[in-house]
N, C-alpha and C. Protein backbone atom coordinates (compact mmCIF):
# COMPACT_ATOMS: atom_id res chain seq x y z
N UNK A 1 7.65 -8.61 -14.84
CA UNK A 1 6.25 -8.55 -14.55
C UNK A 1 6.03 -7.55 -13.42
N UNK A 2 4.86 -7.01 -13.61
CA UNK A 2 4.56 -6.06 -12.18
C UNK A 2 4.06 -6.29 -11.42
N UNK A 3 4.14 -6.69 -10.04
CA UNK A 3 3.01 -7.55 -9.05
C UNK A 3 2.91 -5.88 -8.38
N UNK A 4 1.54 -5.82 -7.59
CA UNK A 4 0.92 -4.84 -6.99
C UNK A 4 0.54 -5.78 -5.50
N UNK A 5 1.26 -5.06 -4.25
CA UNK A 5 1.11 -5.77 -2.82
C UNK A 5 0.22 -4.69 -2.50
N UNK A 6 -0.85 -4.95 -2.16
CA UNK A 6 -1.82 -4.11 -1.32
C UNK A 6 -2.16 -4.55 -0.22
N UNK A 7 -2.32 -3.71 0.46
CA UNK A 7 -2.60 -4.19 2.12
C UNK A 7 -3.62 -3.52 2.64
N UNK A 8 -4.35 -3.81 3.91
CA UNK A 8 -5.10 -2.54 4.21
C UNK A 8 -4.00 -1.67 5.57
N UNK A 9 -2.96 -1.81 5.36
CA UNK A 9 -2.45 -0.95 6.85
C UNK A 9 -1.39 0.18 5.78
N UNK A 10 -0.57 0.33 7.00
CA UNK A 10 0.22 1.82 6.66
C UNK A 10 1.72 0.99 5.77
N UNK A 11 1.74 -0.28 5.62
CA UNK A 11 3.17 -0.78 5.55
C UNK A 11 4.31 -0.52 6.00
N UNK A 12 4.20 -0.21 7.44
CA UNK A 12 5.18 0.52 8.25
C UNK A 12 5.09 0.14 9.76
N UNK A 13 5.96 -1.20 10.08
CA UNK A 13 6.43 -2.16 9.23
C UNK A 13 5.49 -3.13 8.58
N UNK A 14 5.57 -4.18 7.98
CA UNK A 14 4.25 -5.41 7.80
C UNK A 14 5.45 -6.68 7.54
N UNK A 15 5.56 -7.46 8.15
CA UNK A 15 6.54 -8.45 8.21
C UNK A 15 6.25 -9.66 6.87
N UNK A 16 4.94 -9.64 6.25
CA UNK A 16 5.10 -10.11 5.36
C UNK A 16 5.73 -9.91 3.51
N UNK A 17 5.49 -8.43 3.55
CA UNK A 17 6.21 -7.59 2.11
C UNK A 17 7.11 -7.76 2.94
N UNK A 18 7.94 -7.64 4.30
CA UNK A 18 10.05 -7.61 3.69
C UNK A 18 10.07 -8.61 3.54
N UNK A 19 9.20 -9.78 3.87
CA UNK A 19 9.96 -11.16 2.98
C UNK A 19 9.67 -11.39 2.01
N UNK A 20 8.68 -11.11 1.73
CA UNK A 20 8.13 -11.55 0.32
C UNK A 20 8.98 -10.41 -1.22
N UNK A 21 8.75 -9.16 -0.98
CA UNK A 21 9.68 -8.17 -1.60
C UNK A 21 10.47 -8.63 -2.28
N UNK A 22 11.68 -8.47 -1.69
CA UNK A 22 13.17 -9.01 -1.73
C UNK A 22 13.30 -10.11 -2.30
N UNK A 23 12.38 -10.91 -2.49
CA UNK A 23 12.30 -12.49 -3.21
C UNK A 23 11.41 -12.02 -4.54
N UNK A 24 10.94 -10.74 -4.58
CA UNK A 24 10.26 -10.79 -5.78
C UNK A 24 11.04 -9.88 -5.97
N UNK A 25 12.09 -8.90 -5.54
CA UNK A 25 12.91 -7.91 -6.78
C UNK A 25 14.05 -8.09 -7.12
N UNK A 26 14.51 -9.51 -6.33
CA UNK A 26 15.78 -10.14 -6.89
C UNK A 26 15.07 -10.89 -8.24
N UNK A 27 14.01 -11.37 -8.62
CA UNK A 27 13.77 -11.96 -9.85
C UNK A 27 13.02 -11.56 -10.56
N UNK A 28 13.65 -9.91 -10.84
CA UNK A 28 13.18 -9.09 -11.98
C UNK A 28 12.01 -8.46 -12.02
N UNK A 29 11.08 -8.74 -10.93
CA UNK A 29 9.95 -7.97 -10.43
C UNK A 29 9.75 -6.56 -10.49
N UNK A 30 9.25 -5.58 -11.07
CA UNK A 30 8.60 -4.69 -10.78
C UNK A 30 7.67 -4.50 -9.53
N UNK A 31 7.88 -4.21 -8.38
CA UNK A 31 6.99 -4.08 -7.27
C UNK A 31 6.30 -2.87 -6.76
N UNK A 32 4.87 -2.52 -6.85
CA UNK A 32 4.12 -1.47 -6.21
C UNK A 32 3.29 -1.99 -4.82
N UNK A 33 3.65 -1.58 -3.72
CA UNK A 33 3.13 -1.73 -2.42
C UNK A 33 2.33 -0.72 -2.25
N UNK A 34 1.17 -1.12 -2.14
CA UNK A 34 0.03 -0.19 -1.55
C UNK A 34 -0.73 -0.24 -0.53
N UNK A 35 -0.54 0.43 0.64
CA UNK A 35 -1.25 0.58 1.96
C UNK A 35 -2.07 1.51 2.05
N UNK A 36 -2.75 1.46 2.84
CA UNK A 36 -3.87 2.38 3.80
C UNK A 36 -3.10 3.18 4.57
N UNK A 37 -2.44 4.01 4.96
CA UNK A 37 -2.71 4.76 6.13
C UNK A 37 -3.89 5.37 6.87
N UNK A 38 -4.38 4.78 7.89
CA UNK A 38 -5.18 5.47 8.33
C UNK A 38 -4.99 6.29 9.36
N UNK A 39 -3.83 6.62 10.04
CA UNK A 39 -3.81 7.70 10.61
C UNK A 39 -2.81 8.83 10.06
N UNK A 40 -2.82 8.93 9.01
CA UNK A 40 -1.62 10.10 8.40
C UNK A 40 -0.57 10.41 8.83
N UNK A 41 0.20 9.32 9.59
CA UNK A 41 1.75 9.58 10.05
C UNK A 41 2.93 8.71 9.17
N UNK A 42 2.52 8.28 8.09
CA UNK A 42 3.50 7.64 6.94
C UNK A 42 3.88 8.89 5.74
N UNK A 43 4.76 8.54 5.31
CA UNK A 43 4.32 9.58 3.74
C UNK A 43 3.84 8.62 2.41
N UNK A 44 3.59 9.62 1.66
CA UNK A 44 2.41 8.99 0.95
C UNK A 44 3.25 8.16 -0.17
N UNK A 45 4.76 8.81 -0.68
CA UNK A 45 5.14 7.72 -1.46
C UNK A 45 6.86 7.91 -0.97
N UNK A 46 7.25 6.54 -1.03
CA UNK A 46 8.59 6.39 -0.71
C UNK A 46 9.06 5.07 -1.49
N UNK A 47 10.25 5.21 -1.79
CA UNK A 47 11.07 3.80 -2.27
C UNK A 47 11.73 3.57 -1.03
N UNK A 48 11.55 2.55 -0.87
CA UNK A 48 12.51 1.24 -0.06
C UNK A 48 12.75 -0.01 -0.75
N UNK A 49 14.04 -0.36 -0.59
CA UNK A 49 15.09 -1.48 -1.44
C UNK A 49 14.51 -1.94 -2.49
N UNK A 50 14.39 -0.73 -3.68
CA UNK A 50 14.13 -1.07 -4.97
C UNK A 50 12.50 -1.18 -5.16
N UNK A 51 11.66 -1.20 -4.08
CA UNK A 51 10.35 -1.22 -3.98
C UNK A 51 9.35 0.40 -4.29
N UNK A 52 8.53 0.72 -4.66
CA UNK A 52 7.40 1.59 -4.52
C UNK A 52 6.78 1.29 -3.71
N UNK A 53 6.53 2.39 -3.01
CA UNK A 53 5.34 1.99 -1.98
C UNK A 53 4.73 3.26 -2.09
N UNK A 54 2.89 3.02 -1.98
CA UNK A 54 2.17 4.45 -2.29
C UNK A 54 1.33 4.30 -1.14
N UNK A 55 0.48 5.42 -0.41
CA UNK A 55 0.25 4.60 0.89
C UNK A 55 -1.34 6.07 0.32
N UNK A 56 -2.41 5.12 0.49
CA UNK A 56 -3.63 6.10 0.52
C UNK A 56 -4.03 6.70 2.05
N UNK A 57 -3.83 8.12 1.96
CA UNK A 57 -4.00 8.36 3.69
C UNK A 57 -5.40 9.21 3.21
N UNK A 58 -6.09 7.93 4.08
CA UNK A 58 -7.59 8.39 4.34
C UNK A 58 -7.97 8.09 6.26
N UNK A 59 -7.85 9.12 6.99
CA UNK A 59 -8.20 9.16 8.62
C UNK A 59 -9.12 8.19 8.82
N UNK A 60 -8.96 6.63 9.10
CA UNK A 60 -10.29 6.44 9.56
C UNK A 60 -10.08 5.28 10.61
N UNK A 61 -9.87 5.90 12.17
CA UNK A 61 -9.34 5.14 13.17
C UNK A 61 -10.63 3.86 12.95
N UNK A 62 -10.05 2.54 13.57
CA UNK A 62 -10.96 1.42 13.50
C UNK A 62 -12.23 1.47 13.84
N UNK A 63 -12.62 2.56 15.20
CA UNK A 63 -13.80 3.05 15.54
C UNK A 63 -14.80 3.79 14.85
N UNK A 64 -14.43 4.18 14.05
CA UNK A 64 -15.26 4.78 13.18
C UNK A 64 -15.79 3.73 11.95
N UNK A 65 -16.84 2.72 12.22
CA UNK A 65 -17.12 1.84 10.92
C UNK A 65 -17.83 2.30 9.79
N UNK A 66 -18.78 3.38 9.82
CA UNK A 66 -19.20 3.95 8.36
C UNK A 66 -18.33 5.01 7.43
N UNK A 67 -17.30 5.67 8.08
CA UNK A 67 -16.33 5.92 7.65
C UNK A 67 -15.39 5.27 7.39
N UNK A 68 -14.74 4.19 8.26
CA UNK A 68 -13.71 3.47 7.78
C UNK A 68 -14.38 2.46 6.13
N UNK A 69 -15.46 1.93 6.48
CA UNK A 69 -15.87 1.70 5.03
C UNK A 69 -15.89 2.38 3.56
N UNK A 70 -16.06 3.65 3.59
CA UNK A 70 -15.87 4.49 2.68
C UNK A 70 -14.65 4.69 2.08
N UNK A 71 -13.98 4.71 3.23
CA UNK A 71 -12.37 4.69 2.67
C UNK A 71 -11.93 4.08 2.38
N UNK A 72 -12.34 2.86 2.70
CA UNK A 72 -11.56 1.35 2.17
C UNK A 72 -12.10 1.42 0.68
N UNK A 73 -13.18 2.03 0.58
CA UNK A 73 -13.61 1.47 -1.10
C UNK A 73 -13.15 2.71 -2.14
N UNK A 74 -13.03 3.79 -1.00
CA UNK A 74 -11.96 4.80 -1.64
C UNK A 74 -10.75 4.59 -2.41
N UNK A 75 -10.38 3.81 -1.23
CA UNK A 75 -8.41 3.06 -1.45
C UNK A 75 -8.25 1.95 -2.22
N UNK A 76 -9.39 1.36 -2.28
CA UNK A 76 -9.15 0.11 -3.13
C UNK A 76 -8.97 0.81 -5.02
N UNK A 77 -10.32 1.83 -4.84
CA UNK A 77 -10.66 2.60 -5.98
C UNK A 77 -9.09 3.42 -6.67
N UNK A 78 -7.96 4.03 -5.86
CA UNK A 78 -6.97 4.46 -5.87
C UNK A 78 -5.65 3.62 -5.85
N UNK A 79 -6.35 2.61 -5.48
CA UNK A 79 -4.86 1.55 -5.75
C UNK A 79 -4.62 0.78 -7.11
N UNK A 80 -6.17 0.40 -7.88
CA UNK A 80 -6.17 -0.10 -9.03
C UNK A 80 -5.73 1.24 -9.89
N UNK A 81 -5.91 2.69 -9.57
CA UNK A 81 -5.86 3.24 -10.61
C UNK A 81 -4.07 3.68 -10.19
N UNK A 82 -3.64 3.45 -9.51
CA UNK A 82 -2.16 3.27 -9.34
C UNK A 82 -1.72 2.23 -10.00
N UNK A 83 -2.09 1.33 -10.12
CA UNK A 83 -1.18 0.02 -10.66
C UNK A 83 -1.72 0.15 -12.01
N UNK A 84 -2.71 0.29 -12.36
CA UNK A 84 -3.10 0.68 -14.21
C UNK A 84 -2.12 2.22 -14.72
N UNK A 85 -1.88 2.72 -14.20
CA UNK A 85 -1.32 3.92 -14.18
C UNK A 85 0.07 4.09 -15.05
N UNK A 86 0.62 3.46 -14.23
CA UNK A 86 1.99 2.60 -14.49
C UNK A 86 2.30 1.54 -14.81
């Protein structure tokens, strides 16, 4: 099965995907992790231990709330079409 972890941060680190992960790709899991970056210092796609991770980098420090809104509905918009994708 394919579970899709979305978050709103950079997943770098997030203490809940390394535990959770690892318990879902030892039992045959397909896993896509999808974060926010909002300050563009992650890269945008990397494997770690058997995982995908795709990270939407849209700039939008917490201070900025009519922008950070946009992007969130940006990223949400880009994460479903990541996990339908594949």
């Amino acid at each position: 099965m394919k579970v899709v972890m979305v978050r709103s941060n950079s997943i770098d680190p997030d203490v809940r995907l390394e535990k959770e992960a690892p318990i879902l790709f030892d039992n045959s899991h397909d896993i896509l992790q999808s974060g926010w970056d909002r300050f563009g210092d992650c890269p945008s796609h990397e494997q770690k231990n058997g995982n995908s991770i795709r990270r939407i980098q849209c700039k939008a420090p917490p201070e900025y709330f009519v922008r950070d809104n946009y992007c969130a509905m940006d990223w949400c918009n880009r994460t479903h079409f990541e996990a339908l994708k594949n």
